[in-house]
Protein backbone atom coordinates (compact mmCIF):
# COMPACT_ATOMS: atom_id res chain seq x y z
CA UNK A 1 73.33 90.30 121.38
CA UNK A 2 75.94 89.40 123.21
CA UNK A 3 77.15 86.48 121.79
CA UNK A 4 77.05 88.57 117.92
CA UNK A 5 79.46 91.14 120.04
CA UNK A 6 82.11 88.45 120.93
CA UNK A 7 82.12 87.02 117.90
CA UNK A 8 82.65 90.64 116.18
CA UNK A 9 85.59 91.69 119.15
CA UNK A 10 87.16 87.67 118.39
CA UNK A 11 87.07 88.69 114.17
CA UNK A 12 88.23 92.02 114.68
CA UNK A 13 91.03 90.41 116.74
CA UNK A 14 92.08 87.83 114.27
CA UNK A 15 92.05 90.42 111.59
CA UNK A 16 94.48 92.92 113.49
CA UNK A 17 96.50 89.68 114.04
CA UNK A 18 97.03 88.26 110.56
CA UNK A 19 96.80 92.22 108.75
CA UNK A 20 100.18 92.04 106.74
CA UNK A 21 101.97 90.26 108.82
CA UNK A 22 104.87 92.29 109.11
CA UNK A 23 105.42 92.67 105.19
CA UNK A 24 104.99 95.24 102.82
CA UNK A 25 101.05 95.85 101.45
CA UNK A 26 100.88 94.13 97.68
CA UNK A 27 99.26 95.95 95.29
CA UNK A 28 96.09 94.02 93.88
CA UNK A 29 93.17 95.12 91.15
CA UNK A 30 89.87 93.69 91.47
CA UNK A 31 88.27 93.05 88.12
CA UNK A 32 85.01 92.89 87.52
CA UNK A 33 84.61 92.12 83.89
CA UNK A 34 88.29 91.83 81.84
CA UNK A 35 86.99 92.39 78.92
CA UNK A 36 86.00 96.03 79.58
CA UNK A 37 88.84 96.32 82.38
CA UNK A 38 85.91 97.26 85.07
CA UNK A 39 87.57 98.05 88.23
CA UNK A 40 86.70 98.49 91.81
CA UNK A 41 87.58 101.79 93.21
CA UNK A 42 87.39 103.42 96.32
CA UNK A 43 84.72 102.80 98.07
CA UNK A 44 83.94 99.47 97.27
CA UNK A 45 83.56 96.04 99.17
CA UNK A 46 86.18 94.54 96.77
CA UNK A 47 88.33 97.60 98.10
CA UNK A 48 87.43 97.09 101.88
CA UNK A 49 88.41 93.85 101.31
CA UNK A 50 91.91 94.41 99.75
CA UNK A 51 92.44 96.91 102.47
CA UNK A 52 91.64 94.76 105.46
CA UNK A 53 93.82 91.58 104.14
CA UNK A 54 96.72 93.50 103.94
CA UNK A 55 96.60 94.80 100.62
CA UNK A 56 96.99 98.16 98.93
CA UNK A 57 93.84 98.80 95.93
CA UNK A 58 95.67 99.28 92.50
CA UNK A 59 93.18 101.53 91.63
CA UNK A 60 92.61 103.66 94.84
CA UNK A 61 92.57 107.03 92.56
CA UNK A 62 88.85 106.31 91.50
CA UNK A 63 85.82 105.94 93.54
CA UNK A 64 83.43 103.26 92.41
CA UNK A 65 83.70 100.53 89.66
CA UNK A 66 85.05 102.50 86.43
CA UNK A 67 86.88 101.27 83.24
CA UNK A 68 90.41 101.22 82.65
CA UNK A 69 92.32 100.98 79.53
CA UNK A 70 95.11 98.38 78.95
CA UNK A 71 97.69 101.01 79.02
CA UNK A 72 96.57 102.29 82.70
CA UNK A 73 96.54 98.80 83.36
CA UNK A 74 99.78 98.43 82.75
CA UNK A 75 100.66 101.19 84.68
CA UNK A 76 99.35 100.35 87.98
CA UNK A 77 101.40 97.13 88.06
CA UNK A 78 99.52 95.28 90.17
CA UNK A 79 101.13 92.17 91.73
CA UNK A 80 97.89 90.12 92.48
CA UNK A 81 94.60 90.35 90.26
CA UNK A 82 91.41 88.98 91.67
CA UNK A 83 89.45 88.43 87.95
CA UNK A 84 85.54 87.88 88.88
CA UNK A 85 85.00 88.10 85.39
CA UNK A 86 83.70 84.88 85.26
CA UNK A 87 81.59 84.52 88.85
CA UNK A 88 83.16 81.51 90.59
CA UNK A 89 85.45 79.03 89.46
CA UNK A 90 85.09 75.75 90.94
CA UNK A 91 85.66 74.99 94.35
CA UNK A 92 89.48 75.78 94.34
CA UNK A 93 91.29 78.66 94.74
CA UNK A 94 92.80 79.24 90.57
CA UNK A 95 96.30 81.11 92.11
CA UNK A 96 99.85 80.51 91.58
CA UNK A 97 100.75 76.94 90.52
CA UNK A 98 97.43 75.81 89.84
CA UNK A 99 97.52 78.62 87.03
CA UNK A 100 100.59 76.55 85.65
CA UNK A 101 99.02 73.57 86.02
CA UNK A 102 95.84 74.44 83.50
CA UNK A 103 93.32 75.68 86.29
CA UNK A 104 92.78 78.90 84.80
CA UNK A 105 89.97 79.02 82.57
CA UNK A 106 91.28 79.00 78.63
CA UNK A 107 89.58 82.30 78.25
CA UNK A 108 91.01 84.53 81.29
CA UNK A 109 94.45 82.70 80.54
CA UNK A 110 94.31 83.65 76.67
CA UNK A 111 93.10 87.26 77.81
CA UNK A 112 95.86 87.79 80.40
CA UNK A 113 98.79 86.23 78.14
CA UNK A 114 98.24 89.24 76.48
CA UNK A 115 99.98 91.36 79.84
CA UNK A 116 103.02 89.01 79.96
CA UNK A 117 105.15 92.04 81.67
CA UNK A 118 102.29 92.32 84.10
CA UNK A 119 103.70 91.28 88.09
CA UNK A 120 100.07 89.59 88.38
CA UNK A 121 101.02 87.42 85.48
CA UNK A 122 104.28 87.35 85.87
CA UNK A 123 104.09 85.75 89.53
CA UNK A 124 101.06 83.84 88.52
CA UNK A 125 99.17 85.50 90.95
CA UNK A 126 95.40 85.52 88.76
CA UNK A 127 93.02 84.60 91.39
CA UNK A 128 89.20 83.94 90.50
CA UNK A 129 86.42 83.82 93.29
CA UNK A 130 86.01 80.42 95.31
CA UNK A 131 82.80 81.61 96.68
CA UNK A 132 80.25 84.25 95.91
CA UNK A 133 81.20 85.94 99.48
CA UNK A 134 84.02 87.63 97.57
CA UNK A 135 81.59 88.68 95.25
CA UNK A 136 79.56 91.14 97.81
CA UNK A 137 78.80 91.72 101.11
CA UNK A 138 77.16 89.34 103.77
CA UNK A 139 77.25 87.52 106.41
CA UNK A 140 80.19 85.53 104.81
CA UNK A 141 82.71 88.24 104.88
CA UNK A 142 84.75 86.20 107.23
CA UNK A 143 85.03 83.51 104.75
CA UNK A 144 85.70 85.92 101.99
CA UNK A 145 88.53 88.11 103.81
CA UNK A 146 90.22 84.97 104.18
CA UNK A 147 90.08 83.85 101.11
CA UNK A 148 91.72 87.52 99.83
CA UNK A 149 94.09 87.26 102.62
CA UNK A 150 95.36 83.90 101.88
CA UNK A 151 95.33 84.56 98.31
CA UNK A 152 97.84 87.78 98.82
CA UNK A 153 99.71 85.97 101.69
CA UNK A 154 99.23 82.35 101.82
CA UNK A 155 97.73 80.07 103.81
CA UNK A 156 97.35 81.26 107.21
CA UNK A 157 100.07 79.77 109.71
CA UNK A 158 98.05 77.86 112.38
């Protein structure tokens, strides 16, 4: 319809308008499941995702969801984590401060002590879902790049 194709040219707008914002891409990891370092890949929505808020996939050299070990974790060095290990966590977004403050669940912040060098843990930047629309793709994927956007970038300036 007509109105679904303004509202897709007004999205595809605001996305060209906030993407990066005139800074360098960060380089997040989407976990699946931490405990068996499950990773999206190429390919994926968590990767489309990534890509479209401004950041660059940690783990672009696979296609798919695949397993990494803690060593290759270490090696990609990624500066934000989104950790869907655990579905969704509350209501709030569980990213920088909030981490410090006791938001992160005692489970993903015992598991993810164990990285200290990481630049994820490092800056505090652990983020879990607010929303299953991070979790796959739908008619929420408006809500859900924004919530990966602001969680790379910040709130959005209005």
């Amino acid at each position: 319809t007509i109105a679904a194709q303004a509202a897709l040219r007004s999205f595809r707008r605001g996305v060209a308008r906030e993407r990066y914002r005139g800074q360098d891409k960060k380089k997040a990891l989407y976990v699946a499941d931490r405990q068996a370092m499950i990773v999206a890949g190429r390919g994926t929505f968590a990767a489309s995702l990534l890509s479209l808020a401004g950041g660059v996939n940690a783990a672009s050299e696979i296609r798919g969801w695949q397993s990494f070990s803690p060593e290759r974790l270490c090696q990609l060095a990624p500066e934000v984590i989104f950790d869907a290990s655990d579905g969704v966590v509350g209501g709030e977004a569980a990213t920088g401060d909030a981490v410090a403050d006791g938001a992160l669940p005692a489970a993903a912040r015992k598991w993810w002590g164990r990285f200290p060098a990481l630049p994820a843990v490092l800056g505090r930047r652990i983020c879990f879902p607010r929303s299953t629309a991070l979790l796959r793709p739908g008619p929420r994927f408006p809500q859900a790049l924004k919530e990966v956007r602001e969680a790379l970038w910040g709130p959005a300036a209005d």
